[in-house]
Every structure is written in C-alpha cells, then in structure tokens.
PDB file of N, CA and C in Angstrom:
ATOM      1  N   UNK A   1      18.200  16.243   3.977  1.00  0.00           N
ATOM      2  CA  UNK A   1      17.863  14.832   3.833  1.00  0.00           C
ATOM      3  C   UNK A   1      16.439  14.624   4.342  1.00  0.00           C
ATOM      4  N   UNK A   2      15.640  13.603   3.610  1.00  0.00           N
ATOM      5  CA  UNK A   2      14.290  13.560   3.974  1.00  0.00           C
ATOM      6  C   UNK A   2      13.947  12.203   3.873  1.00  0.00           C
ATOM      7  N   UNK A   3      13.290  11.516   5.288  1.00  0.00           N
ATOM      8  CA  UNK A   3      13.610  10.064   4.507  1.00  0.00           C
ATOM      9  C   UNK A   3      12.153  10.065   4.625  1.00  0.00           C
ATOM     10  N   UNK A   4      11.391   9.044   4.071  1.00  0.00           N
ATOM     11  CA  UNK A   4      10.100   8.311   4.477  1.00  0.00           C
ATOM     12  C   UNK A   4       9.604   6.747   4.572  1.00  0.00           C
ATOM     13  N   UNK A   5       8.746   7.309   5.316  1.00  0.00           N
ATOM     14  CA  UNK A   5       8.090   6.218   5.948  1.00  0.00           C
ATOM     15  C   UNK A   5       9.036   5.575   6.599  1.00  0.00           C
ATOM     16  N   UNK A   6       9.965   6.089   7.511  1.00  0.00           N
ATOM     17  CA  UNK A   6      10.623   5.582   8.511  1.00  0.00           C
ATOM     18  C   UNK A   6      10.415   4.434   9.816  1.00  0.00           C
ATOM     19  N   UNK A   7      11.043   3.776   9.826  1.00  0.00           N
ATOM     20  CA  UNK A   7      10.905   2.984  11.473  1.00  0.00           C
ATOM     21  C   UNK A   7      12.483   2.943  12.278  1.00  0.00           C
ATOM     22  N   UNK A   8      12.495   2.106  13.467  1.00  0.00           N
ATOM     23  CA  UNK A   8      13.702   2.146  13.683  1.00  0.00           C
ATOM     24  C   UNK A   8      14.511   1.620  13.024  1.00  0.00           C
ATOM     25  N   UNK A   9      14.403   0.833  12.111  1.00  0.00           N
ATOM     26  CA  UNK A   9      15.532  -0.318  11.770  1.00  0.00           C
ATOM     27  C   UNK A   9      15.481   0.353   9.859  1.00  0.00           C
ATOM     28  N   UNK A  10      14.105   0.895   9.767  1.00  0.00           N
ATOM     29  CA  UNK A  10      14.985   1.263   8.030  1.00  0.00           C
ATOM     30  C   UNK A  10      14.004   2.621   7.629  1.00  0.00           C
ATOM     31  N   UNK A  11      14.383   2.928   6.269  1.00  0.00           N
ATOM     32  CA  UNK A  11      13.753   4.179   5.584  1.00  0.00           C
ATOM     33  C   UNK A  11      12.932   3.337   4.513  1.00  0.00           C
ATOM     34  N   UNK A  12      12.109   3.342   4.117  1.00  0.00           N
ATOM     35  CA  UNK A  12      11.478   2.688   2.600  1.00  0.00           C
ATOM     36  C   UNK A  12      12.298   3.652   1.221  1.00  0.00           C
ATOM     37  N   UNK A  13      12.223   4.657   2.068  1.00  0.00           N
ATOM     38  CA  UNK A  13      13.373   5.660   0.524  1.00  0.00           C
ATOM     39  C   UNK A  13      13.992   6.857   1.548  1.00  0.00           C
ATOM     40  N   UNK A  14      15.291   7.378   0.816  1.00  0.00           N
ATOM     41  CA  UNK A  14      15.998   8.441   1.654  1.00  0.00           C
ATOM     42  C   UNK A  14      16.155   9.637   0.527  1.00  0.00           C
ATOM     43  N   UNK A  15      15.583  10.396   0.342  1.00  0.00           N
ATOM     44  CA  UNK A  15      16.129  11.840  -0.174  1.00  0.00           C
ATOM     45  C   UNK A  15      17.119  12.881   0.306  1.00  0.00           C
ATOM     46  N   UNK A  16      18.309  12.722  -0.339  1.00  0.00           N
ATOM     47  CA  UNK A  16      19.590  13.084  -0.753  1.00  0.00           C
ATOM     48  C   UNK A  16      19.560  14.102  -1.660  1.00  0.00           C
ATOM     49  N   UNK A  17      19.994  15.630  -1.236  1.00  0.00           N
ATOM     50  CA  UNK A  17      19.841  16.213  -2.653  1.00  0.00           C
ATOM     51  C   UNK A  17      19.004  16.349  -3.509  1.00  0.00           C
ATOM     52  N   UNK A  18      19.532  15.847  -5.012  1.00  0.00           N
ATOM     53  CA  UNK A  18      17.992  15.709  -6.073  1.00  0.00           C
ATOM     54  C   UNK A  18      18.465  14.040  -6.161  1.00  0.00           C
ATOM     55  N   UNK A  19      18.673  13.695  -5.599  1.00  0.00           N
ATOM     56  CA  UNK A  19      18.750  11.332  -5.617  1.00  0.00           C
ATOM     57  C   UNK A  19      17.381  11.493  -4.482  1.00  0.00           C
ATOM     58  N   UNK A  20      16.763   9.843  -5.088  1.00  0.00           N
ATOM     59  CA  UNK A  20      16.342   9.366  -4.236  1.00  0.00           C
ATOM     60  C   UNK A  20      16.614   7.655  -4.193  1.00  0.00           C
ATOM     61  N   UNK A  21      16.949   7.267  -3.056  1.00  0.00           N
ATOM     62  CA  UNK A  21      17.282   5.999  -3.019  1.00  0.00           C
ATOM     63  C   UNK A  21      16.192   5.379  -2.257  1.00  0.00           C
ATOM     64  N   UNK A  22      15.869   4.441  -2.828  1.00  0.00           N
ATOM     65  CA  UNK A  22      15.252   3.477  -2.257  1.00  0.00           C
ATOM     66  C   UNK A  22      15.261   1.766  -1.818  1.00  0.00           C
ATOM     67  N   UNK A  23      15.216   1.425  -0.857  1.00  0.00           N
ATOM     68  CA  UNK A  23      15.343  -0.085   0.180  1.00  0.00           C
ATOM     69  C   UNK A  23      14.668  -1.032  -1.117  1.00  0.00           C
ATOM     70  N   UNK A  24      15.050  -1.942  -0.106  1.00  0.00           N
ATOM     71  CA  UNK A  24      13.942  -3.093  -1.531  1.00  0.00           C
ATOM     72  C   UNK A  24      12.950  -2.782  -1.246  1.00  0.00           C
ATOM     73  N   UNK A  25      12.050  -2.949  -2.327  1.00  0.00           N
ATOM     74  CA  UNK A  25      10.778  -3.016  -2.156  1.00  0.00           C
ATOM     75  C   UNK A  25      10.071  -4.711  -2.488  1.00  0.00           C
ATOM     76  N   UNK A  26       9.251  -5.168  -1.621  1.00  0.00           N
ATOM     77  CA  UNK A  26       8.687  -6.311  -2.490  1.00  0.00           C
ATOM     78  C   UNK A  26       6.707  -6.559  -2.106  1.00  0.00           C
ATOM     79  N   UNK A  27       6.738  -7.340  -2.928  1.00  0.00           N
ATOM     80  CA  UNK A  27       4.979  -7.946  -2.899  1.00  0.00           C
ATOM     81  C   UNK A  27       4.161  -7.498  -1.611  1.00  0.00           C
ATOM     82  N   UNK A  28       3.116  -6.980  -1.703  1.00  0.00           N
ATOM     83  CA  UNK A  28       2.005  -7.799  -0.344  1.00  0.00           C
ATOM     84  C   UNK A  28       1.855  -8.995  -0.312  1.00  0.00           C
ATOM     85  N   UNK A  29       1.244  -9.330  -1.537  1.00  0.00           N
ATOM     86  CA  UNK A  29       0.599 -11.074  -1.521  1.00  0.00           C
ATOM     87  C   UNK A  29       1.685 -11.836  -1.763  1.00  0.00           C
ATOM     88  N   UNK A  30       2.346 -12.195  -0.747  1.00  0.00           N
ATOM     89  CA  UNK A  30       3.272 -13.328  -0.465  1.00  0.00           C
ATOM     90  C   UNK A  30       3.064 -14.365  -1.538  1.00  0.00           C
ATOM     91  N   UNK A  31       1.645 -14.994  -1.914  1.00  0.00           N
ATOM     92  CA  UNK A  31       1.402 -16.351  -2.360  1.00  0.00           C
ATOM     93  C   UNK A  31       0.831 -15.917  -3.661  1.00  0.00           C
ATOM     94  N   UNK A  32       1.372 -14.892  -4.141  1.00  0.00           N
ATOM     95  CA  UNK A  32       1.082 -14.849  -5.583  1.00  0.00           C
ATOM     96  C   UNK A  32       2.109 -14.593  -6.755  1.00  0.00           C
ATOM     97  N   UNK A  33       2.176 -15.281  -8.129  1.00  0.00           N
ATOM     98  CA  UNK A  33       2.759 -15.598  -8.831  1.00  0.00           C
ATOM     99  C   UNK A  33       4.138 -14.002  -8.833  1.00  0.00           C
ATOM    100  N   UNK A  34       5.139 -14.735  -9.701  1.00  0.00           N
ATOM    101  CA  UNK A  34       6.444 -13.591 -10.232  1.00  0.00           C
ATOM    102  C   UNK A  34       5.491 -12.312 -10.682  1.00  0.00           C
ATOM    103  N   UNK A  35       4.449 -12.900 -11.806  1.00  0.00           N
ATOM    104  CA  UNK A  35       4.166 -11.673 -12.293  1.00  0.00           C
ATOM    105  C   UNK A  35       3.390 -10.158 -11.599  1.00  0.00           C
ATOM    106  N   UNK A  36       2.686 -11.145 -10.819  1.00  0.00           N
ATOM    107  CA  UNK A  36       1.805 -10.474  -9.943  1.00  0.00           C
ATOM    108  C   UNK A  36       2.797  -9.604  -8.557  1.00  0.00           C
ATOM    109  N   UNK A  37       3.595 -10.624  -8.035  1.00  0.00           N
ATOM    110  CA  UNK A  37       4.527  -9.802  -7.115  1.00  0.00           C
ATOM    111  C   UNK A  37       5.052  -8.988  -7.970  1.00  0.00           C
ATOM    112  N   UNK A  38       5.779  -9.026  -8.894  1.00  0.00           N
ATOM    113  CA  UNK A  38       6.362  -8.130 -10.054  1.00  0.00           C
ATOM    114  C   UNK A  38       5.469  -6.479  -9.738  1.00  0.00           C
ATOM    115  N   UNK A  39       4.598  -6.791 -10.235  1.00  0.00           N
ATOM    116  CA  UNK A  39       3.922  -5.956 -10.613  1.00  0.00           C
ATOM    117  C   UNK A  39       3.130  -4.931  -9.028  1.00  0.00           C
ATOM    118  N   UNK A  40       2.877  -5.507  -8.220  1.00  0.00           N
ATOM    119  CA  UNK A  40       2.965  -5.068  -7.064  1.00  0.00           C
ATOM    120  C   UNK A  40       4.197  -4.178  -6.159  1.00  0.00           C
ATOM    121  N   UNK A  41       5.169  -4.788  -7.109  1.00  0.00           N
ATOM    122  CA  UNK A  41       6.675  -4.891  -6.205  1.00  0.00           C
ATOM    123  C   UNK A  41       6.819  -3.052  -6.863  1.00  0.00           C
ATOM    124  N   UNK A  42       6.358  -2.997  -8.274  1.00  0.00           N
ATOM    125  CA  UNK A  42       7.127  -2.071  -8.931  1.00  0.00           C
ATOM    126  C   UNK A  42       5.623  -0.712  -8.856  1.00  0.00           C
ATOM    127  N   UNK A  43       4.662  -0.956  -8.066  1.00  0.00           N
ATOM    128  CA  UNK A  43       3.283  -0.369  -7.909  1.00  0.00           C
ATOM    129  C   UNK A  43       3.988   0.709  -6.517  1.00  0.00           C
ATOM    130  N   UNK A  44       4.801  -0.253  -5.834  1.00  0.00           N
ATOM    131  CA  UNK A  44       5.209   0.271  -4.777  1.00  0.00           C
ATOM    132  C   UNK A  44       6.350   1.655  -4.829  1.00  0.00           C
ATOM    133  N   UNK A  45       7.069   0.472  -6.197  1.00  0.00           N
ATOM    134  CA  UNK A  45       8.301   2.132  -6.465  1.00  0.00           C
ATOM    135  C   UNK A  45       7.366   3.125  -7.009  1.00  0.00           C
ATOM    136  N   UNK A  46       6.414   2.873  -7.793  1.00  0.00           N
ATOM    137  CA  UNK A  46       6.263   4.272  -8.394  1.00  0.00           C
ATOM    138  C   UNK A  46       5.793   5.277  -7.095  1.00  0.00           C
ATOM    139  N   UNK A  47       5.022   4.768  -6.457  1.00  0.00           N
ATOM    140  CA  UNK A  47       4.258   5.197  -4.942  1.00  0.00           C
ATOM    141  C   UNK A  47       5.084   6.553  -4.495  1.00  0.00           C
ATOM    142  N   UNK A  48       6.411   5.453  -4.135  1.00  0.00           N
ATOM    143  CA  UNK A  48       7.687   5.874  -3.359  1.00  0.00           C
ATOM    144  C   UNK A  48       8.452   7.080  -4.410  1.00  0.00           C
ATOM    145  N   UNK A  49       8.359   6.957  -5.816  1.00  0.00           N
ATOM    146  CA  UNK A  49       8.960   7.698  -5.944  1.00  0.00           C
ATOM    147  C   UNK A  49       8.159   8.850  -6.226  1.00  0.00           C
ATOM    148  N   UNK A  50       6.437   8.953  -6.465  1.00  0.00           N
ATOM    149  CA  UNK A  50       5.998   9.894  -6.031  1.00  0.00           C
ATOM    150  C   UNK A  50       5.970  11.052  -5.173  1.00  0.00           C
ATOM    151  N   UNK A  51       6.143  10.203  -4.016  1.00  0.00           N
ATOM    152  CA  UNK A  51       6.172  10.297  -3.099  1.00  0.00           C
ATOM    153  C   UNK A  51       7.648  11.626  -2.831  1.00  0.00           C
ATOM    154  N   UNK A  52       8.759  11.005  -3.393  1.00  0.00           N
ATOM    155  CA  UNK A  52       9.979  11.514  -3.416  1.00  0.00           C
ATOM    156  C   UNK A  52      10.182  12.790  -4.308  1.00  0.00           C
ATOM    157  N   UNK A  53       8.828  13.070  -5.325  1.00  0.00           N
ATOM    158  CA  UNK A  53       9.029  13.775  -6.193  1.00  0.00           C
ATOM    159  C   UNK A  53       9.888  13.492  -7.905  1.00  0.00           C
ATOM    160  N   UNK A  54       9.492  12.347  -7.590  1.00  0.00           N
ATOM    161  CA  UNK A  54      10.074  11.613  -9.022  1.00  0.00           C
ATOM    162  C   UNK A  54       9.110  10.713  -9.615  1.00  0.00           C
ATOM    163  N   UNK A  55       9.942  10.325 -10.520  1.00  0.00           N
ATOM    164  CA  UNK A  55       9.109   9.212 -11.277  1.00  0.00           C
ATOM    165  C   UNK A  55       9.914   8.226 -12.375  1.00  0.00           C
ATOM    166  N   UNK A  56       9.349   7.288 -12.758  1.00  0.00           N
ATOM    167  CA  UNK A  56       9.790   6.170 -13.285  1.00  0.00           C
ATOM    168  C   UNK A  56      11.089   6.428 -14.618  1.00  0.00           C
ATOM    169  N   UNK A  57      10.496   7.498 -14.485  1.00  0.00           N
ATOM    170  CA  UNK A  57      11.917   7.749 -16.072  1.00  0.00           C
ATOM    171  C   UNK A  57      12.742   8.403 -15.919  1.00  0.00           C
ATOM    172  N   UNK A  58      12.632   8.834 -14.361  1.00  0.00           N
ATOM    173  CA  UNK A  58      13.754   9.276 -13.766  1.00  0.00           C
ATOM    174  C   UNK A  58      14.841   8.539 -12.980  1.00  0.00           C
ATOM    175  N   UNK A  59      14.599   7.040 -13.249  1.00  0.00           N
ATOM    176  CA  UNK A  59      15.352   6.078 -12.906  1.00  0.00           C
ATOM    177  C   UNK A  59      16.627   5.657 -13.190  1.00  0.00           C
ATOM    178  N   UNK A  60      17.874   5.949 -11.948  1.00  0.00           N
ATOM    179  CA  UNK A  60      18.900   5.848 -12.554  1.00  0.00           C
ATOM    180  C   UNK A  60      19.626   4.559 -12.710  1.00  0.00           C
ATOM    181  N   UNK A  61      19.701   3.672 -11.632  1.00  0.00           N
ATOM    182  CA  UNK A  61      19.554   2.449 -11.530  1.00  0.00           C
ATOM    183  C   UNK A  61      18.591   1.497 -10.748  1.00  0.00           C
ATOM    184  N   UNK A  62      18.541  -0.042 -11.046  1.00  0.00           N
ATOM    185  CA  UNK A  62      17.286  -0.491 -10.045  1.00  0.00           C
ATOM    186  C   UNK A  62      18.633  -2.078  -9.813  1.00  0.00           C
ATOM    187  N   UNK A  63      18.136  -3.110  -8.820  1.00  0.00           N
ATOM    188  CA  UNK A  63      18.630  -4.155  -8.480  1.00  0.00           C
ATOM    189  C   UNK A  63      17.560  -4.750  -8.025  1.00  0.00           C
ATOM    190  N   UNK A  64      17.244  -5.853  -9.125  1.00  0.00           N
ATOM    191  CA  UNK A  64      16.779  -6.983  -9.276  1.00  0.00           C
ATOM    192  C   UNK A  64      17.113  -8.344  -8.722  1.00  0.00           C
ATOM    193  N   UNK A  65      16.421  -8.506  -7.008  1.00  0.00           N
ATOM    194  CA  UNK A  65      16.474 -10.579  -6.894  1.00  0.00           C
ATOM    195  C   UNK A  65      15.492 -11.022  -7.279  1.00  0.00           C
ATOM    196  N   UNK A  66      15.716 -12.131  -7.617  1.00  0.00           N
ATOM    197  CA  UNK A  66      14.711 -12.640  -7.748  1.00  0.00           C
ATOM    198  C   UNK A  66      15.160 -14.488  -7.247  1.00  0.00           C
ATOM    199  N   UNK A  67      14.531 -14.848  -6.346  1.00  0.00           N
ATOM    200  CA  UNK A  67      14.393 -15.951  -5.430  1.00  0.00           C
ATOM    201  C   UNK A  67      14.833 -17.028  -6.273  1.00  0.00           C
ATOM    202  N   UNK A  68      14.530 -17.290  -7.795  1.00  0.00           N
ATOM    203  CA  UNK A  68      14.728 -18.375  -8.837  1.00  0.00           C
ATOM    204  C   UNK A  68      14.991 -17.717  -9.974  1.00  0.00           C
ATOM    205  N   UNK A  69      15.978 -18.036 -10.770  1.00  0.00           N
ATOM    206  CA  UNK A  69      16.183 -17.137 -12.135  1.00  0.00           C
ATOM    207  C   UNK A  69      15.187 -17.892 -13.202  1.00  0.00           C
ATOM    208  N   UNK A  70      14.146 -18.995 -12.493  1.00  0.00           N
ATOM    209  CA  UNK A  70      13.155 -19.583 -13.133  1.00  0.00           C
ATOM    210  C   UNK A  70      12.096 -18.409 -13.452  1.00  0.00           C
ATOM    211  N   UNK A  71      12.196 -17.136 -12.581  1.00  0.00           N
ATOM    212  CA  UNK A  71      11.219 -16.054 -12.424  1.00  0.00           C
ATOM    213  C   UNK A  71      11.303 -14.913 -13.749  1.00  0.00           C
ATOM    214  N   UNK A  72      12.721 -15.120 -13.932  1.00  0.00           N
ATOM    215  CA  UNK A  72      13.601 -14.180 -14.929  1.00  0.00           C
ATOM    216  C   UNK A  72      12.420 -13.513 -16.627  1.00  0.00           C
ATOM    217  N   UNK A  73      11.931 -14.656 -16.514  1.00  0.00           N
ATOM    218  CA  UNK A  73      11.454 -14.227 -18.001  1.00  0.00           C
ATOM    219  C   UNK A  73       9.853 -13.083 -17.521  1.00  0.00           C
ATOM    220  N   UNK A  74       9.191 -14.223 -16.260  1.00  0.00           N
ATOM    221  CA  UNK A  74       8.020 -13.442 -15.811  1.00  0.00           C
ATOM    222  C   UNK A  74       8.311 -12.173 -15.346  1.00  0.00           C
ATOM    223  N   UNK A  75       9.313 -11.874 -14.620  1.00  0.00           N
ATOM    224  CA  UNK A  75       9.386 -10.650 -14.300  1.00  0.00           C
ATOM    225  C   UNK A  75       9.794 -10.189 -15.322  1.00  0.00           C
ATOM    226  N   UNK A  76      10.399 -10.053 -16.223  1.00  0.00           N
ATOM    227  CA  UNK A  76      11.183  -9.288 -17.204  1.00  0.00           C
ATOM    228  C   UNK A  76       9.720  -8.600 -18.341  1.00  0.00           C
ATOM    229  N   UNK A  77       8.773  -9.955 -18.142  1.00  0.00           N
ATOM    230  CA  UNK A  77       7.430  -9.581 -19.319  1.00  0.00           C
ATOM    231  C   UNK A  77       7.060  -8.228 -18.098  1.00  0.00           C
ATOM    232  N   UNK A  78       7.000  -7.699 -17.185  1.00  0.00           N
ATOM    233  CA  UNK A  78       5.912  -6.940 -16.023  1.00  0.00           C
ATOM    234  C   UNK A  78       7.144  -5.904 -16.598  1.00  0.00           C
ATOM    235  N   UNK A  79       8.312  -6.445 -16.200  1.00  0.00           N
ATOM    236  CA  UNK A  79       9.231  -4.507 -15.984  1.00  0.00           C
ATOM    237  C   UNK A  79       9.554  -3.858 -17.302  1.00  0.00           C
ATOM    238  N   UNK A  80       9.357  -4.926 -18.376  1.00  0.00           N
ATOM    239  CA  UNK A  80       9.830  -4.434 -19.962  1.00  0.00           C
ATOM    240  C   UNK A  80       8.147  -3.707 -20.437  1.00  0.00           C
ATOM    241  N   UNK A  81       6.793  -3.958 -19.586  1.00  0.00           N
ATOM    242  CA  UNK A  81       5.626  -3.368 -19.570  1.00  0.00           C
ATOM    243  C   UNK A  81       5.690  -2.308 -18.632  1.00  0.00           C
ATOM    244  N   UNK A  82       6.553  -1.773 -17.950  1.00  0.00           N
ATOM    245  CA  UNK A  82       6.408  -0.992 -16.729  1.00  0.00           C
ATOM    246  C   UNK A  82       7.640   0.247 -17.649  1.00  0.00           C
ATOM    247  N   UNK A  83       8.704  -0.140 -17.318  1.00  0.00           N
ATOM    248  CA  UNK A  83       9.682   0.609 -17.748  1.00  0.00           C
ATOM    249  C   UNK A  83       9.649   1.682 -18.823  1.00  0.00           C
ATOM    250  N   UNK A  84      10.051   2.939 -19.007  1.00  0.00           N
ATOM    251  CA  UNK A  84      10.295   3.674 -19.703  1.00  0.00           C
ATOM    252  C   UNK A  84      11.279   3.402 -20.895  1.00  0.00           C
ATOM    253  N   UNK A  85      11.135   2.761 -21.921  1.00  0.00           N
ATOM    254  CA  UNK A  85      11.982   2.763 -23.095  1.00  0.00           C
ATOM    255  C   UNK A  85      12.704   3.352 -23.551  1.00  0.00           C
ATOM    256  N   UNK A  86      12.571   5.012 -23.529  1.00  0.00           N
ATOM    257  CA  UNK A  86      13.168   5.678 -23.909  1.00  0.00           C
ATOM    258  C   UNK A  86      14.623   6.218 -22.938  1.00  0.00           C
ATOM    259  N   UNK A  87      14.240   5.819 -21.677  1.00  0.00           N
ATOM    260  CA  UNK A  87      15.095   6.483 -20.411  1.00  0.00           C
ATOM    261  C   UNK A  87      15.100   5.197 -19.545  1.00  0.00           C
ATOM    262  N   UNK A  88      16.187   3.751 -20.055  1.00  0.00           N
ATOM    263  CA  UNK A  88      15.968   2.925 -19.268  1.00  0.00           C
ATOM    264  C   UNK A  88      17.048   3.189 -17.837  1.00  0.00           C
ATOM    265  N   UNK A  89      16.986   2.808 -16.846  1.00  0.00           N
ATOM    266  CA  UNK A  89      18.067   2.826 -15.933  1.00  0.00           C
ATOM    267  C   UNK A  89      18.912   1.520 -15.875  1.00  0.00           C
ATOM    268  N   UNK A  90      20.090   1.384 -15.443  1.00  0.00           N
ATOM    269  CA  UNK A  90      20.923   0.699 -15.286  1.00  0.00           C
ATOM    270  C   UNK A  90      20.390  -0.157 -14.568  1.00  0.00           C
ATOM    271  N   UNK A  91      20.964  -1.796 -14.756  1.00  0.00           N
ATOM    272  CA  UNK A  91      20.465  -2.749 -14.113  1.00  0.00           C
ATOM    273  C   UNK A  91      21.189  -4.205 -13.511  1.00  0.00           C
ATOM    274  N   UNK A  92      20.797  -4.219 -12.688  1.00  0.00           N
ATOM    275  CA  UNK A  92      21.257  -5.742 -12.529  1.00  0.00           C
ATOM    276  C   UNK A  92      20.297  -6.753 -11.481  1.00  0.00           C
ATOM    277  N   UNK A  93      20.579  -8.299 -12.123  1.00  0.00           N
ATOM    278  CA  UNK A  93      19.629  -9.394 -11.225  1.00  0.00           C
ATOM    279  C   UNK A  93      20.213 -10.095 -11.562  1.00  0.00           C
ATOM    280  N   UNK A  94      19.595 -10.935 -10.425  1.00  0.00           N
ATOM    281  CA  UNK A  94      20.515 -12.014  -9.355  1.00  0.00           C
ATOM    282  C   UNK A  94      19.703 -12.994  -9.114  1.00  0.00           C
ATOM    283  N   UNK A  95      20.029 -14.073  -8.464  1.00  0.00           N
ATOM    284  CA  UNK A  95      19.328 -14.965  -7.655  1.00  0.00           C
ATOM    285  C   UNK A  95      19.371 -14.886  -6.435  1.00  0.00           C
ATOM    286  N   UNK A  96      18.757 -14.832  -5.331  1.00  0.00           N
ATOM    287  CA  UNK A  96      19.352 -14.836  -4.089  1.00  0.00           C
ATOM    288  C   UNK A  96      18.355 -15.646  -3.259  1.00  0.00           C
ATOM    289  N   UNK A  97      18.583 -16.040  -1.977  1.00  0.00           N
ATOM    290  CA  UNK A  97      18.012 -16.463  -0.837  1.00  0.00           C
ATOM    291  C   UNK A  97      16.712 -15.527  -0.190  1.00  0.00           C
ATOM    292  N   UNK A  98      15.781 -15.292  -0.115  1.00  0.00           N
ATOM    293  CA  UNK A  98      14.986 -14.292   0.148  1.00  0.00           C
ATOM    294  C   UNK A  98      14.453 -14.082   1.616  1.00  0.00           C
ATOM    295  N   UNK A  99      14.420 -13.126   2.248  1.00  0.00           N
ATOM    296  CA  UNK A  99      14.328 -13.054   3.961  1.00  0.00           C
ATOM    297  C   UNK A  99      13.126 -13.859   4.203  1.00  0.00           C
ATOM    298  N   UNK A 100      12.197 -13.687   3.864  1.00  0.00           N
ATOM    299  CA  UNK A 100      10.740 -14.305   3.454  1.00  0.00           C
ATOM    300  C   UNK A 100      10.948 -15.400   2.584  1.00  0.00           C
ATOM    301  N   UNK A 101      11.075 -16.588   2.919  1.00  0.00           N
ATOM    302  CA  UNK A 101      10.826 -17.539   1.114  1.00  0.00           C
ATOM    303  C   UNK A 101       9.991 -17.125   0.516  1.00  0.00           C
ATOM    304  N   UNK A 102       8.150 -16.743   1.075  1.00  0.00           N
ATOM    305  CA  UNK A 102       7.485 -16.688   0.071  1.00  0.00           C
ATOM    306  C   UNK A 102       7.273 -15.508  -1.059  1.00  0.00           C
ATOM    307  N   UNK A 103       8.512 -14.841  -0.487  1.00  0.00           N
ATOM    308  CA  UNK A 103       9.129 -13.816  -2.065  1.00  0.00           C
ATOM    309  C   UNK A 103       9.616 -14.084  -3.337  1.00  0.00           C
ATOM    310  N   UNK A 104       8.988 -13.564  -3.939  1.00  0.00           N
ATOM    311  CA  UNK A 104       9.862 -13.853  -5.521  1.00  0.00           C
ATOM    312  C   UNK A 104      10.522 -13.236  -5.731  1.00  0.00           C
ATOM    313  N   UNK A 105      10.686 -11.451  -5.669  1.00  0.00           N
ATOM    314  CA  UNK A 105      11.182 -10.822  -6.202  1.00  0.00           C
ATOM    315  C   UNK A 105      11.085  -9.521  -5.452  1.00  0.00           C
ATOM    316  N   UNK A 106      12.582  -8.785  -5.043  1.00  0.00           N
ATOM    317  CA  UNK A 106      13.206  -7.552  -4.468  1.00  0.00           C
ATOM    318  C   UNK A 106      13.552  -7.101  -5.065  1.00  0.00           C
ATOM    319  N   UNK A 107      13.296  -5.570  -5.265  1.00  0.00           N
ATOM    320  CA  UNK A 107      13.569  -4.434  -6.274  1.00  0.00           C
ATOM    321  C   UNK A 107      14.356  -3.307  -5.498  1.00  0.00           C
ATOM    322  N   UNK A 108      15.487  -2.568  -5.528  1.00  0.00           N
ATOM    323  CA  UNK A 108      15.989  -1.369  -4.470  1.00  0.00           C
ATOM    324  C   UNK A 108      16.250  -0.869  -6.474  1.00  0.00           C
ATOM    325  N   UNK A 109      15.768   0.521  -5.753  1.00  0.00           N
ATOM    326  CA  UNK A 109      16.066   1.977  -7.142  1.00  0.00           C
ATOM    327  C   UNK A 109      16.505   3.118  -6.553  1.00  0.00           C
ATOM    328  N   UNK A 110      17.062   3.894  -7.384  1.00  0.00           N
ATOM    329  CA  UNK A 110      18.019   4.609  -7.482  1.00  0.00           C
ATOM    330  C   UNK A 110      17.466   6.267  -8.266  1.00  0.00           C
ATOM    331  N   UNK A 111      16.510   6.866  -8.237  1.00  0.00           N
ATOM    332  CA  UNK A 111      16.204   8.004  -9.237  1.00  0.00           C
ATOM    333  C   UNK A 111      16.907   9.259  -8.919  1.00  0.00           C
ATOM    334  N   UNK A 112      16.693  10.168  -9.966  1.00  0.00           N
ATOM    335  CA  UNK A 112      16.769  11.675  -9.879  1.00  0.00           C
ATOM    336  C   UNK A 112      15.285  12.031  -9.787  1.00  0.00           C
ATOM    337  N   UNK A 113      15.512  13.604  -8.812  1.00  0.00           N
ATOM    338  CA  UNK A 113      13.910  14.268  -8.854  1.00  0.00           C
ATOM    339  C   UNK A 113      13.881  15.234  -9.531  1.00  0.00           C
TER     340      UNK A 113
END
C-alpha cells in the first residue's frame, strides 16, 4: 500500500494493489465559476493519478457533488471535454451541502494502474 501526500487526518489517494483510490478532490479558487472549479477540480485528478501511475482512461469509477444541480450542465460541458470517450468510468452526482460553501464541485475516483 502506498498512499500520498498524506497528513494526519487523510491520504489525497491510496494505492492498493493495481486500484488507486482517491479522496475528493476540489478547486483552489474558491470564488470561481462551476466551470473553472470543474476544471481545476479534474487538473488535480489527473496530477494524482499520475502520480499513482495511472491515468484518465484508466478510470473506473468517479463521484460527482456538486453544491447546486444548477452546476450540472457546467460541469458536465468541462468532464464530457476532459473524459475519455472511449473508456468512460462509472458515475454518479448528487447535490450535497459542501464543507466549504464556496465549493461547487467534489470529485473522489476510482482507477486501475
């Protein structure tokens, strides 16, 4: 098992085997639009799953909040531009309460390496 970028309280991703799981990930810029956190949010998985020895089309599932399902279409234009077409992963989103309000949108994924 190999986790990174560890602290006491979490892992940003844990390597398992050939899985890598990863925590939510979300935005730096707090005060910037769905698309832009979007797109930040998912700058971060690829990072991480670099990082892990994977990559985006090796995605087995991802879980999508998003703070307002008002966000639903903006994020969907960033991850349907991000995503692998050919090798999509399983999915699901939600609305939820966000630890931060000024979040739009939490991403946790799921790859093979």
């Amino acid at each position: 098992m190999k986790r990174i970028d560890k602290n006491s309280r979490r892992s940003r991703a844990v390597v398992v085997g050939n899985m890598v799981y990863l925590g939510g990930q979300v935005a730096t810029d707090k005060a910037a639009d769905i698309r832009v956190q979007t797109r930040e949010t998912l700058h971060k998985i690829d990072e991480l799953l670099t990082e892990a020895g994977s990559s985006r089309d090796k995605l087995v599932s991802a879980t999508i909040w998003l703070k307002t399902m008002d966000d639903y279409e903006g994020m969907n234009e960033i991850w349907d531009s991000w995503i692998d077409p050919e090798n999509p992963p399983t999915r699901a989103c939600g609305e939820v309460r966000m630890a931060d309000d000024d979040f739009r949108v939490e991403i946790i994924a799921t790859a093979m390496i």
